[in-house]
N, C-alpha and C. Protein backbone atom coordinates (compact mmCIF):
# COMPACT_ATOMS: atom_id res chain seq x y z
N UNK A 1 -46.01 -17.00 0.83
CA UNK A 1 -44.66 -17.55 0.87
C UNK A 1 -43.81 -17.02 -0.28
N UNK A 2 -44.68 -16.83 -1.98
CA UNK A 2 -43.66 -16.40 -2.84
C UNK A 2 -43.11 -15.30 -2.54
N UNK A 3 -44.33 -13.68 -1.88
CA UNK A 3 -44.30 -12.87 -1.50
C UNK A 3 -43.22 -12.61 -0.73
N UNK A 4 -42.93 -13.63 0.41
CA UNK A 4 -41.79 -13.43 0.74
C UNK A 4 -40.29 -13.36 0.72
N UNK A 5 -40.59 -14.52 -0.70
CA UNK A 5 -38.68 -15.33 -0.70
C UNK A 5 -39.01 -14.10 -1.81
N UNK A 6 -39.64 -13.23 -2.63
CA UNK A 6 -39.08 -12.09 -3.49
C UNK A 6 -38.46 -10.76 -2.32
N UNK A 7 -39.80 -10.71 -1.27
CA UNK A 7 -39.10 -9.77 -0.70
C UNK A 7 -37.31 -9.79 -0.24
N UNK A 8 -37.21 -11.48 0.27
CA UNK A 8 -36.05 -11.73 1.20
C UNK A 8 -34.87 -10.94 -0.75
N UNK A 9 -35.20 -11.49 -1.61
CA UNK A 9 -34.46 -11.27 -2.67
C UNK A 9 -34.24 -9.77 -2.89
N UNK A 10 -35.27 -9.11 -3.27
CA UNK A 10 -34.92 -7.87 -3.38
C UNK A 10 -34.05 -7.26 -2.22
N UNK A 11 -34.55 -7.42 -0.80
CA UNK A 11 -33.49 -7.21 0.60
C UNK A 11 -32.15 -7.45 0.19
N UNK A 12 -31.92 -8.84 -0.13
CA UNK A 12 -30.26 -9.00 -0.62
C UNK A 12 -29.63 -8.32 -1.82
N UNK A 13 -30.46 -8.28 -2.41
CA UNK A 13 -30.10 -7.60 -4.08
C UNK A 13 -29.54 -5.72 -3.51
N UNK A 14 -30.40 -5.39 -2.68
CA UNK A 14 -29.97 -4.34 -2.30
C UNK A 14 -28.71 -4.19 -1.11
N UNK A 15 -28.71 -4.89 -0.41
CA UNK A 15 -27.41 -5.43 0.59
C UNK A 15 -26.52 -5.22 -0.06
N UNK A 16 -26.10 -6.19 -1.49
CA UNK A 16 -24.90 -6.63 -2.13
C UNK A 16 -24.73 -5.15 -2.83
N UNK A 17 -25.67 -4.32 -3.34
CA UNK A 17 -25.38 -2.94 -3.86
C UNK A 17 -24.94 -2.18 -3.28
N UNK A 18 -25.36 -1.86 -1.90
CA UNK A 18 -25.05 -1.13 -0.65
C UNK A 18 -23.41 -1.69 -0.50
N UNK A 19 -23.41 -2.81 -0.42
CA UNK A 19 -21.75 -2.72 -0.21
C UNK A 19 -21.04 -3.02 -1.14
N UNK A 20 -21.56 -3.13 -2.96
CA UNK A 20 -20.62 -3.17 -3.54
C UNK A 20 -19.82 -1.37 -3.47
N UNK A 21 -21.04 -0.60 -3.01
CA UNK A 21 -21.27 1.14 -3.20
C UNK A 21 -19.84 1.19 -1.90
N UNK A 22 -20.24 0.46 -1.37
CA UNK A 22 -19.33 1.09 0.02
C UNK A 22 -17.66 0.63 -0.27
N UNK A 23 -17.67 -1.11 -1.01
CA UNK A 23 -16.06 -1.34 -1.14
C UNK A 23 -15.48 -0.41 -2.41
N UNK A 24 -16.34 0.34 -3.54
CA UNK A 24 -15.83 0.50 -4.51
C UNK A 24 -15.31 2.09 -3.22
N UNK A 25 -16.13 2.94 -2.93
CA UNK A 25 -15.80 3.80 -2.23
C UNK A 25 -14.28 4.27 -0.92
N UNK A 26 -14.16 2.74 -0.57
CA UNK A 26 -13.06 2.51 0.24
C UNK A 26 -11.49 2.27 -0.36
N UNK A 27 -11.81 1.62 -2.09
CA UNK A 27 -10.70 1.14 -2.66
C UNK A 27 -9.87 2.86 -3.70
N UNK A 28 -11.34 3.66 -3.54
CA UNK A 28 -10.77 4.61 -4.10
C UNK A 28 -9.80 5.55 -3.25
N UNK A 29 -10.34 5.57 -1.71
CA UNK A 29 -9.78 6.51 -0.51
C UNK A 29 -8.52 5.53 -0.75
N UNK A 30 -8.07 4.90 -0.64
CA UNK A 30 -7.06 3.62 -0.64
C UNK A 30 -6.29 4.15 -1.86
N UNK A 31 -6.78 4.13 -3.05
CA UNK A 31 -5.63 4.61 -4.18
C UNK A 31 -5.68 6.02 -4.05
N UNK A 32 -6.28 7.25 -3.24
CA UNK A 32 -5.72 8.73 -3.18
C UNK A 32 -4.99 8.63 -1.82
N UNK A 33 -5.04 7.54 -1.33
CA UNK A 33 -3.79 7.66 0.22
C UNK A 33 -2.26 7.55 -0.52
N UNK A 34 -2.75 6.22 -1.38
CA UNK A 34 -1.62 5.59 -1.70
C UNK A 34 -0.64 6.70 -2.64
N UNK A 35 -1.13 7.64 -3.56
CA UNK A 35 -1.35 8.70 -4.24
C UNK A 35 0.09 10.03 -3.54
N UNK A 36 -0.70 9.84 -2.35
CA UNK A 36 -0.15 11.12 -1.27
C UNK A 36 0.87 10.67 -0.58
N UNK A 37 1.14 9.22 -0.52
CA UNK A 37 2.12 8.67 0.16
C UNK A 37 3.48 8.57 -0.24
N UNK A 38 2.84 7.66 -1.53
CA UNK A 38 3.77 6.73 -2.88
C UNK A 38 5.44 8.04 -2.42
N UNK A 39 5.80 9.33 -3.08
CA UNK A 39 6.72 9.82 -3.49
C UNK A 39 7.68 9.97 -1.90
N UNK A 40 6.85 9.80 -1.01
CA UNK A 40 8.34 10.15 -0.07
C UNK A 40 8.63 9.22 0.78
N UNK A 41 9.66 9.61 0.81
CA UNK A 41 10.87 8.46 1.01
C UNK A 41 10.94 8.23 2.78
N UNK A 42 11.87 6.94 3.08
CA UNK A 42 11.67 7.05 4.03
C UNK A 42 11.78 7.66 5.58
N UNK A 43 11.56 7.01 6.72
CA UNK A 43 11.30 8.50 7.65
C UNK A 43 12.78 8.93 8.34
N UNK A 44 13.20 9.73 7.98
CA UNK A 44 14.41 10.22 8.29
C UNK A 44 14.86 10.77 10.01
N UNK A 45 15.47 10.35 10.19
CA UNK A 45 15.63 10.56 12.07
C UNK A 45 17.18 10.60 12.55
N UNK A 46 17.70 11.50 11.64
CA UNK A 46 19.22 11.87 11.95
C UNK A 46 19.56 13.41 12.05
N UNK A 47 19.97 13.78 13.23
CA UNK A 47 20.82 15.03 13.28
C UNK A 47 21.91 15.26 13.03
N UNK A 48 22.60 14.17 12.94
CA UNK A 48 23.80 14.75 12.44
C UNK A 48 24.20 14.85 11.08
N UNK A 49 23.79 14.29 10.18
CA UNK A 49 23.89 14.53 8.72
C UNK A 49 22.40 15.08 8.35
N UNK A 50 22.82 15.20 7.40
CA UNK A 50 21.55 16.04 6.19
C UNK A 50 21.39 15.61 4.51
N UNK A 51 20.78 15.18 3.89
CA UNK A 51 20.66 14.71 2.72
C UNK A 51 21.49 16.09 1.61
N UNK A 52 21.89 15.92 0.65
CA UNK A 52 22.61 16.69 0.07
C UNK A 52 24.13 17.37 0.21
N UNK A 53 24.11 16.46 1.37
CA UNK A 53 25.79 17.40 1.28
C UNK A 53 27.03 15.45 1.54
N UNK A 54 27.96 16.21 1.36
CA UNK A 54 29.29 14.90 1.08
C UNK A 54 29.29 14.26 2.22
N UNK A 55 28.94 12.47 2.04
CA UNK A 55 28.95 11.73 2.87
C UNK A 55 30.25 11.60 3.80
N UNK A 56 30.34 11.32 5.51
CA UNK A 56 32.11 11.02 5.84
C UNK A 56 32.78 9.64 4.98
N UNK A 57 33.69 9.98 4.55
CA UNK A 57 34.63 8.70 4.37
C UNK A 57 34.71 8.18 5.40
N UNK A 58 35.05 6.75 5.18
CA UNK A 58 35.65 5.72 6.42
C UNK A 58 35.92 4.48 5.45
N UNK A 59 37.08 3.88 5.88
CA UNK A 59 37.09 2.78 5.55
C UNK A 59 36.84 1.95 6.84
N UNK A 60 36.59 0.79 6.13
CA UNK A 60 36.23 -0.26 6.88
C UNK A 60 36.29 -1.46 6.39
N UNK A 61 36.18 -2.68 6.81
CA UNK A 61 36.50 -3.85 6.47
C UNK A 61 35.19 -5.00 6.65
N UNK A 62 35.08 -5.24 4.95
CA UNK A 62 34.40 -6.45 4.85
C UNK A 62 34.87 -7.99 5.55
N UNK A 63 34.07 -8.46 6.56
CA UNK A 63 34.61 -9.15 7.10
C UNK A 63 34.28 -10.92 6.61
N UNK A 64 32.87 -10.83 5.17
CA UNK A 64 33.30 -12.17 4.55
C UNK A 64 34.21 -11.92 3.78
N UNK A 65 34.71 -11.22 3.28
CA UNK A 65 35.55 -11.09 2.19
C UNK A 65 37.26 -10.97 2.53
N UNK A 66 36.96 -10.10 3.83
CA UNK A 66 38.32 -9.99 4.38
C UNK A 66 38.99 -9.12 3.28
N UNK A 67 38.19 -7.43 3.26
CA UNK A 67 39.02 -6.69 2.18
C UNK A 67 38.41 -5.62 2.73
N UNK A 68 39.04 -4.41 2.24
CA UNK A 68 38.78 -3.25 2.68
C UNK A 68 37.56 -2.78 2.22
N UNK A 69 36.82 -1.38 2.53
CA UNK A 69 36.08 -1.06 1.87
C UNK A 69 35.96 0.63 1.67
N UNK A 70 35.87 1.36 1.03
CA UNK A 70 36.02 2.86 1.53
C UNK A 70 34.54 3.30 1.09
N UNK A 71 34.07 3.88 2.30
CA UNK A 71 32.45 4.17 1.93
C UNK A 71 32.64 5.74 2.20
N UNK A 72 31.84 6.53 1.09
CA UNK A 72 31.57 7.90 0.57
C UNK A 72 32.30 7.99 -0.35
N UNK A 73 32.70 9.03 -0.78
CA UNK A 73 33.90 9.64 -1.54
C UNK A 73 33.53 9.14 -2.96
N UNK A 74 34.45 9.51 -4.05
CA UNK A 74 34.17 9.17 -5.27
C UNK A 74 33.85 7.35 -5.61
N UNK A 75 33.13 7.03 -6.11
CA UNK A 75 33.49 5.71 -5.86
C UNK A 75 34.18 5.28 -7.62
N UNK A 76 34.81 4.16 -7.35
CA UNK A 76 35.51 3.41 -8.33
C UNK A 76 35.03 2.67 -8.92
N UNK A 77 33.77 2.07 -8.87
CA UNK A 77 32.81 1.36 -9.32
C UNK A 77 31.91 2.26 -10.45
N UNK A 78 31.95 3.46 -9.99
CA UNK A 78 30.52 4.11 -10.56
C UNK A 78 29.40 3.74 -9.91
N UNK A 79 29.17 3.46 -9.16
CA UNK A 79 28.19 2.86 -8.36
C UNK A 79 27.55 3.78 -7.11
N UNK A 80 25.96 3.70 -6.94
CA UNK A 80 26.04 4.01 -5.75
C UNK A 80 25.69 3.25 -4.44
N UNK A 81 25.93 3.81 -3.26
CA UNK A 81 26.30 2.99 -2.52
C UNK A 81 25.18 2.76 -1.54
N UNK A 82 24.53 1.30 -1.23
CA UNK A 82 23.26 1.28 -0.37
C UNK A 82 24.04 0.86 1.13
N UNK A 83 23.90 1.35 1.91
CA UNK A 83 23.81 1.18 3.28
C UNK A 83 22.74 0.58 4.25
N UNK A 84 22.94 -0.67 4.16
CA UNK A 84 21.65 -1.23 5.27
C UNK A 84 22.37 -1.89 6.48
N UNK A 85 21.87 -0.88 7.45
CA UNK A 85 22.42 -1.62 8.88
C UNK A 85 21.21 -2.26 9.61
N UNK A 86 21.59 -3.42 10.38
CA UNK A 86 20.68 -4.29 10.58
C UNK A 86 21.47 -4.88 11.96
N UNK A 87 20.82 -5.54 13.17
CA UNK A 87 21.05 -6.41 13.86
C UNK A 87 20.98 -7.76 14.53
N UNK A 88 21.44 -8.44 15.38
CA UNK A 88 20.89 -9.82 15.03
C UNK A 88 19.86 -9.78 16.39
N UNK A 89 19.73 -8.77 16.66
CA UNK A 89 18.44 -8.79 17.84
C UNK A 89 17.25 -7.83 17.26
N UNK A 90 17.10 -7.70 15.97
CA UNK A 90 16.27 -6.93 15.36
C UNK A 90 15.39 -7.84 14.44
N UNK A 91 14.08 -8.16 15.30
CA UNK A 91 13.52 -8.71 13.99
C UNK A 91 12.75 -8.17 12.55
N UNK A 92 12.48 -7.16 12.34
CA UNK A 92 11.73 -6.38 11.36
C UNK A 92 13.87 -6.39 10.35
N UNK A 93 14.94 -6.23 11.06
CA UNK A 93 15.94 -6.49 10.28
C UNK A 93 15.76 -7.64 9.33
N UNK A 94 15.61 -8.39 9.86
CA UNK A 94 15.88 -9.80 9.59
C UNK A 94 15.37 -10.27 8.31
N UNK A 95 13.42 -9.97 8.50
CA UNK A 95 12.19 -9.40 7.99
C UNK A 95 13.12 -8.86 6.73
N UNK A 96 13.80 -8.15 6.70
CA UNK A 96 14.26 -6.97 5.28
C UNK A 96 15.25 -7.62 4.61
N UNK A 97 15.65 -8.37 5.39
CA UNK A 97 17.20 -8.53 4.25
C UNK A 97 17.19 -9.18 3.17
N UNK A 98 15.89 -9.71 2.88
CA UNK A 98 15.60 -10.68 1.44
C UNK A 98 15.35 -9.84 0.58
N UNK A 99 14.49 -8.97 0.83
CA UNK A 99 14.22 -7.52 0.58
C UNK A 99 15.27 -6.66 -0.08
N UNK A 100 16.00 -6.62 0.89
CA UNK A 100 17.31 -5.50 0.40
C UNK A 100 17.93 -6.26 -0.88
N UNK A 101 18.40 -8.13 -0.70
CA UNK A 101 19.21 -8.46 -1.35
C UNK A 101 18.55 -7.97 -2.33
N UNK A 102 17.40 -8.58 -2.63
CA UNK A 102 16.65 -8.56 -3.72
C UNK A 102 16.06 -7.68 -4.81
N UNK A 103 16.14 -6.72 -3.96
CA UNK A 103 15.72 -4.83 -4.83
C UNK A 103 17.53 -4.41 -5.06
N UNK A 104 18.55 -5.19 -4.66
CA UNK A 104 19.69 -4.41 -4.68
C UNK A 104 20.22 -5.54 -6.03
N UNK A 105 19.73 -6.77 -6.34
CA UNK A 105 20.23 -7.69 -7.46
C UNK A 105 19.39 -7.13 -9.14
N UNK A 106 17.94 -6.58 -8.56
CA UNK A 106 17.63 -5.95 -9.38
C UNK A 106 18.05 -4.81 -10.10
N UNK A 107 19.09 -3.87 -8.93
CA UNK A 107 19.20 -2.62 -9.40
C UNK A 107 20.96 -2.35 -9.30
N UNK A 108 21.91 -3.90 -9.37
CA UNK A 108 23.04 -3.83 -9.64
C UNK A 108 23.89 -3.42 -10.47
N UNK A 109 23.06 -2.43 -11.63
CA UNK A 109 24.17 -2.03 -12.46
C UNK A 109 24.01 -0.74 -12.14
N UNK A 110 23.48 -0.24 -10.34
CA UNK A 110 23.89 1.26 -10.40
C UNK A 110 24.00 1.04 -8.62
N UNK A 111 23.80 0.08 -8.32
CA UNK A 111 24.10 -0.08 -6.83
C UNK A 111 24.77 -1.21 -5.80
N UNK A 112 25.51 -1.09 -5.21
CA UNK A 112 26.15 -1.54 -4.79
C UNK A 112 25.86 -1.65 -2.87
N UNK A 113 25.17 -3.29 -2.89
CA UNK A 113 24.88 -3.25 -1.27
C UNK A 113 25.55 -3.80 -0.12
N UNK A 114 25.81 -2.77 0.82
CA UNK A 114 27.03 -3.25 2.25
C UNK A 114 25.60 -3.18 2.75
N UNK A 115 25.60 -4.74 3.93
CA UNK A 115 25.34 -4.63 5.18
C UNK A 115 26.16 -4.25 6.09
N UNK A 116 25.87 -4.04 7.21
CA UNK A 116 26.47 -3.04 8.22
C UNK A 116 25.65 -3.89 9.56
N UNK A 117 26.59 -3.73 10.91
CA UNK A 117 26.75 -4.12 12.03
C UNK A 117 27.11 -3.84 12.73
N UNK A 118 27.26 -3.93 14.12
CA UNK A 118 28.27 -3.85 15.14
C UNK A 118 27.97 -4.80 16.22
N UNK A 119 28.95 -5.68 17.06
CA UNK A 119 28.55 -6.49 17.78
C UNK A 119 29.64 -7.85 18.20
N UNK A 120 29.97 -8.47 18.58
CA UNK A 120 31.03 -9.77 18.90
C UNK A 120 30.98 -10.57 17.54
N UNK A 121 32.08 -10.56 17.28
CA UNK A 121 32.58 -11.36 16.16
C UNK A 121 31.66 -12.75 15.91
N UNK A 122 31.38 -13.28 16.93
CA UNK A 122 31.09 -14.45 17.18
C UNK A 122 30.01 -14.70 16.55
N UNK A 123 29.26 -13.77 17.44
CA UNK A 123 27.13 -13.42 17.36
C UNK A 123 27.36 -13.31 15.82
N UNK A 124 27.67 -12.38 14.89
CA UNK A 124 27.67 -11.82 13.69
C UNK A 124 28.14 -12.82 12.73
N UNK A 125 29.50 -13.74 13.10
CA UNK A 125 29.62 -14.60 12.02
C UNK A 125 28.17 -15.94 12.18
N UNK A 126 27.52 -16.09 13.33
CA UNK A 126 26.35 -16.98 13.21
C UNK A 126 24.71 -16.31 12.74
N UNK A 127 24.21 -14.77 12.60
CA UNK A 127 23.95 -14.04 12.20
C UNK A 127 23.88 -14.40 10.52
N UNK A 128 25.44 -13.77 10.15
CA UNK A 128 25.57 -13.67 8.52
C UNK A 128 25.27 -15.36 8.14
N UNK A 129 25.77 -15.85 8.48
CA UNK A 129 25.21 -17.59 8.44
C UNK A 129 23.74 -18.06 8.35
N UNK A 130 23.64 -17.49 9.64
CA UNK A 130 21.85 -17.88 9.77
C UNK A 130 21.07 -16.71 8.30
N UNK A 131 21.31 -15.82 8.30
CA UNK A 131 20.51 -14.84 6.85
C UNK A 131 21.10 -15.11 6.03
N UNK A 132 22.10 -16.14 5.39
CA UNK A 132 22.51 -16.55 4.47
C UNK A 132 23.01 -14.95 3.62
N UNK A 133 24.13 -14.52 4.38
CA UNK A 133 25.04 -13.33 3.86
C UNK A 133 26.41 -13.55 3.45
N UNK A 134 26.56 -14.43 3.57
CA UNK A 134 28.04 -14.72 3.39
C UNK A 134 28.49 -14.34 1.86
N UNK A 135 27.63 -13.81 0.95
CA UNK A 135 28.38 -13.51 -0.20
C UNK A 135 28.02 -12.05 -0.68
N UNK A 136 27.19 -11.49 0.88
CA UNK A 136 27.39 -9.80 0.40
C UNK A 136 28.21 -9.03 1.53
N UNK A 137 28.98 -8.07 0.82
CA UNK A 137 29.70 -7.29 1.79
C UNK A 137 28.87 -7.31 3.05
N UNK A 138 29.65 -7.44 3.79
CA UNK A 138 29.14 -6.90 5.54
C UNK A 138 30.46 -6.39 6.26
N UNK A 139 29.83 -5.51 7.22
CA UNK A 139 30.90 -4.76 8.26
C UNK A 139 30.17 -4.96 9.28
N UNK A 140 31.30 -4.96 9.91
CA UNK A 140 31.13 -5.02 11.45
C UNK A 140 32.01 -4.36 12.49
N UNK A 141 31.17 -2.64 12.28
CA UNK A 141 32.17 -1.51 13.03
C UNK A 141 31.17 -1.01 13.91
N UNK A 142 31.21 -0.54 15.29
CA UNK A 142 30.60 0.58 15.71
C UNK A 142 30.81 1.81 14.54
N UNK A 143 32.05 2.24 14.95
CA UNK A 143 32.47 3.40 14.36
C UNK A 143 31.25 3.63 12.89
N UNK A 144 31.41 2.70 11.83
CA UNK A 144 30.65 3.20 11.02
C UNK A 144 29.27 3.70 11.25
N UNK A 145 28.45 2.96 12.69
CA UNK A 145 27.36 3.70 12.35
C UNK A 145 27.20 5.07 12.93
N UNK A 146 28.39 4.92 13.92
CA UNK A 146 28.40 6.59 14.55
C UNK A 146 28.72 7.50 14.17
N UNK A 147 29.63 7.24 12.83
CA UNK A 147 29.80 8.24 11.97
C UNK A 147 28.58 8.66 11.02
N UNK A 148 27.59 7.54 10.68
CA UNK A 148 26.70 7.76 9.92
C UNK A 148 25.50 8.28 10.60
N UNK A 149 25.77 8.67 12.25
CA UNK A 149 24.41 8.62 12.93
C UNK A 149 22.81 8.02 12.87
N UNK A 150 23.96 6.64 12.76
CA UNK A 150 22.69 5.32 13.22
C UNK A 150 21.95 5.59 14.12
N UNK A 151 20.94 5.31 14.83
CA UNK A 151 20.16 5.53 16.38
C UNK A 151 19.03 4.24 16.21
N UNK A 152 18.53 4.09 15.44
CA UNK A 152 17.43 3.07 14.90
C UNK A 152 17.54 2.35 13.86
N UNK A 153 17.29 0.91 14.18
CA UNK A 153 17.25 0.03 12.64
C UNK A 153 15.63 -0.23 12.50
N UNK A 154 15.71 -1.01 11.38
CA UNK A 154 16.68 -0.70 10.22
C UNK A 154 16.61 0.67 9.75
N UNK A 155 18.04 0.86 9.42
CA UNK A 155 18.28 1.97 8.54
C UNK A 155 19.30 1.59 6.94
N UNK A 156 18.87 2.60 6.45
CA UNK A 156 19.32 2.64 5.35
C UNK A 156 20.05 4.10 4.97
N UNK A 157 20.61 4.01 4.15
CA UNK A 157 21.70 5.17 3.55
C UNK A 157 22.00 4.84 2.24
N UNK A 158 21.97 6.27 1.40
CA UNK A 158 22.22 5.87 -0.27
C UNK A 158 22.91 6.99 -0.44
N UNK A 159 24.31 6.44 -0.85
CA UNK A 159 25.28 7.91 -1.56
C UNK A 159 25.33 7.39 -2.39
N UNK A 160 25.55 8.37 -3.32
CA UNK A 160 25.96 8.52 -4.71
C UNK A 160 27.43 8.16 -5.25
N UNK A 161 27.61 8.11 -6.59
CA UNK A 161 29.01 7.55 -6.62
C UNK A 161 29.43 8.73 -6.47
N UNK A 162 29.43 10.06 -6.43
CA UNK A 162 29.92 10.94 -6.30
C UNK A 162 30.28 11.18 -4.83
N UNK A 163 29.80 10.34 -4.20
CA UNK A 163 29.88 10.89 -2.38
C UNK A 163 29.31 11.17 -2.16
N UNK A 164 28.27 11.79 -2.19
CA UNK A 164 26.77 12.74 -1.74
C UNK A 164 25.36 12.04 -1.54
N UNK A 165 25.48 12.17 -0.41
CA UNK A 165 24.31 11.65 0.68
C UNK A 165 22.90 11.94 -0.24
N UNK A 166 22.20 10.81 -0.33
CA UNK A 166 21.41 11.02 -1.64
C UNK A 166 19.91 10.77 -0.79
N UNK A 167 19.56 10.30 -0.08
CA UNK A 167 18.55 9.39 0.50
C UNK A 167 19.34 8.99 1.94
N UNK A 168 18.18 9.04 3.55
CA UNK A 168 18.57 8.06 4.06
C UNK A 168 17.50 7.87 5.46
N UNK A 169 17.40 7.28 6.07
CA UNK A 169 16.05 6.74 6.73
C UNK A 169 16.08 5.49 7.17
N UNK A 170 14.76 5.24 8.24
CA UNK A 170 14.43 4.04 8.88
C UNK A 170 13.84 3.22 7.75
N UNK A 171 13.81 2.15 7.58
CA UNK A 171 13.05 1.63 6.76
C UNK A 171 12.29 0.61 7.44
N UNK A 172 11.08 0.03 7.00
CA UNK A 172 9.96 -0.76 7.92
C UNK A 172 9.37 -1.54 6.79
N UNK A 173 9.93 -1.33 5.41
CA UNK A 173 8.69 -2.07 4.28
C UNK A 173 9.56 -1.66 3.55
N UNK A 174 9.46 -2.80 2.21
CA UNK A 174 10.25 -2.91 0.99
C UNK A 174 9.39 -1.28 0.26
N UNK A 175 8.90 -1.02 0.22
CA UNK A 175 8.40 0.31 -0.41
C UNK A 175 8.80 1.31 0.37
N UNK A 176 9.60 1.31 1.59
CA UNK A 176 10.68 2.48 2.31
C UNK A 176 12.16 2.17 1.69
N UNK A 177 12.44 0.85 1.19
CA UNK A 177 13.58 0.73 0.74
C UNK A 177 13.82 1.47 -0.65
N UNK A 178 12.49 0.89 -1.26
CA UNK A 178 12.01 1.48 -2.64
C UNK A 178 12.65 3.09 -2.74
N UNK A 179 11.77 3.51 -1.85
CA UNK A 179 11.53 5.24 -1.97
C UNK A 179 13.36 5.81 -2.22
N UNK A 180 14.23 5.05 -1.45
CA UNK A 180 15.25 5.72 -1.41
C UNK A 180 15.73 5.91 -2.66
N UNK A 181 15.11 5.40 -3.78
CA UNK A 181 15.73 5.21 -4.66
C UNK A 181 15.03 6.58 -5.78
N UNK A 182 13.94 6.93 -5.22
CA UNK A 182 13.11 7.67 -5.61
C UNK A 182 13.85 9.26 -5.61
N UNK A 183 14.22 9.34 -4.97
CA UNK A 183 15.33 10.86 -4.51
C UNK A 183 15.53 11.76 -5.88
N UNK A 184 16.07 10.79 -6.82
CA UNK A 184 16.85 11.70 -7.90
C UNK A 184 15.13 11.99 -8.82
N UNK A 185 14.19 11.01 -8.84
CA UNK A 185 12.98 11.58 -9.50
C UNK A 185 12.30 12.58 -8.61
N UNK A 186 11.96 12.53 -7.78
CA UNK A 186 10.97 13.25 -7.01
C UNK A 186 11.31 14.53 -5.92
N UNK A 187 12.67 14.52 -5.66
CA UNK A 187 13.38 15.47 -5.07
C UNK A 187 12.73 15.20 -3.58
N UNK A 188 12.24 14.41 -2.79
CA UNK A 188 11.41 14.01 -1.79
C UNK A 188 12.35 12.85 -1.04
N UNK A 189 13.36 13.56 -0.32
CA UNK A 189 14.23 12.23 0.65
C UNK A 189 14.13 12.12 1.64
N UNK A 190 12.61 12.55 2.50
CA UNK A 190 12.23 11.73 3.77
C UNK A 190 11.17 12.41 3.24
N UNK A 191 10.03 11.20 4.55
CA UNK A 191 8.65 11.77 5.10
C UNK A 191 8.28 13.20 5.33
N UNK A 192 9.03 13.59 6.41
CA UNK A 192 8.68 14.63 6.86
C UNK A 192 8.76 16.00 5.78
N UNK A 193 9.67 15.98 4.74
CA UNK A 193 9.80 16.70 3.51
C UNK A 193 8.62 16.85 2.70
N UNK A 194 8.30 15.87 2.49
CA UNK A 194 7.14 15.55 1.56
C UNK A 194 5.85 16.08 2.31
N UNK A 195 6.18 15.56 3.48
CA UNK A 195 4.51 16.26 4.25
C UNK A 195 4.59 17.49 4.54
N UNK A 196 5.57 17.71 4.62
CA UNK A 196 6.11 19.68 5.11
C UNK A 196 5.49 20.71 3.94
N UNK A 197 5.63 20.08 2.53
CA UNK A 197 6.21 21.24 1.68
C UNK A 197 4.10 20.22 1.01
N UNK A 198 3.76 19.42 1.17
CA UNK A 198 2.29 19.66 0.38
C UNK A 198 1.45 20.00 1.64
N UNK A 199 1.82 19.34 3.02
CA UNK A 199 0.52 19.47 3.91
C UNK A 199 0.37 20.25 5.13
N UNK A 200 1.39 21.30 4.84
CA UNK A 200 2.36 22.57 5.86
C UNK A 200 1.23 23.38 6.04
C-alpha cells in the first residue's frame, strides 16, 4: 500500500512538471506572437486614401454642440485629430466607445476626439444618449464618411494637426485603437505594412 501512494506521488510530481514544462513553453510562444504583432497598427481597408498624404477638408457640424467643425487642414488647436465612426446597429461600436473616450482623455493634450455617424436624426440623438455622448463632438453626415472612405466600422482615422493622414483602419480592440497612435514611433500604419515589409 505505501509502495503505492509513493508511486501514485512520484506519477503526480511528474504530471505537474510535464505541464509546468508545457505552460512555461506556451506563455513564451504568447510573448514572441505578441512581439511580432505589438507595432502594427490597425487593419487598413481603404482605396481611396493612403496614409501620408493631406487629409480632404470638410466641414461639418457637431450636432451636441450645434457648432461647426472643419476636419483636416491645419488645425487651430494644435491638436490631432481622432476620427471614430461608429453606428447604432454596430455592436463591437458600442463595445469601443468607452475605449475611445478613454485612451482619447488620456491623450488630450495632443488629441482631439469626433465621433462620427450617419443616420435619422432621431435614431442618433437616442444613440448619443444611450452611450452617454452628449459631451463629445459627434457628426452626423453621410458625406463625411464618403469622403473619408468609410466601408466598415468601426473605423478610425488620425490626422495630424498639420492635415496629414497619419494612421487609419478598422479597429476591433483597444490595442487597434492604441496602434494608431503608434505611427509617428514605428513608421508601421496598418497590418498589412508591417507583415509585408518583415514577413514578405
Amino acid at each position: 500500500m505505501t509502495n503505492l501512494i509513493i508511486a501514485s506521488n512520484i506519477a503526480l510530481w511528474i504530471a505537474v512538471i510535464v505541464m509546468a514544462v508545457v505552460i512555461f513553453a506556451l506563455i513564451r510562444q504568447i510573448g514572441i506572437l505578441y512581439e511580432r504583432v505589438a507595432p502594427a497598427g490597425a487593419l487598413a481597408i481603404n482605396k481611396q486614401l493612403t496614409v501620408g498624404q493631406s487629409a480632404p477638408q470638410i466641414d461639418v457640424m457637431d450636432v451636441n454642440h450645434n457648432t461647426s467643425l472643419h476636419i483636416g487642414g491645419q488645425s487651430t488647436s494644435q491638436k490631432c485629430q481622432l476620427l471614430f465612426f461608429v453606428s447604432p446597429t454596430c455592436p463591437m461600436c458600442k463595445s469601443l466607445i468607452g475605449v475611445a473616450k478613454s485612451i482619447a482623455k488620456a491623450e488630450q493634450s495632443w488629441i482631439d476626439l469626433i465621433f462620427a455617424s450617419d443616420g435619422e436624426q432621431s435614431t442618433m440623438s437616442k444613440f448619443i444618449e444611450a452611450q452617454q455622448l452628449t459631451n463629445s463632438p459627434f457628426v452626423n453626415s453621410e458625406l463625411l464618411g464618403k469622403t473619408f472612405g468609410v466601408a466598415k466600422l468601426p473605423y478610425a482615422i488620425l490626422i495630424d494637426e498639420q492635415g496629414t493622414l497619419q494612421a487609419m483602419g478598422i479597429v476591433n480592440s483597444r490595442e487597434h485603437i492604441e496602434s494608431l497612435f503608434n505611427v509617428k514611433e514605428t513608421g508601421y500604419s496598418s497590418l498589412q505594412e508591417y507583415m509585408q515589409k518583415h514577413y514578405a
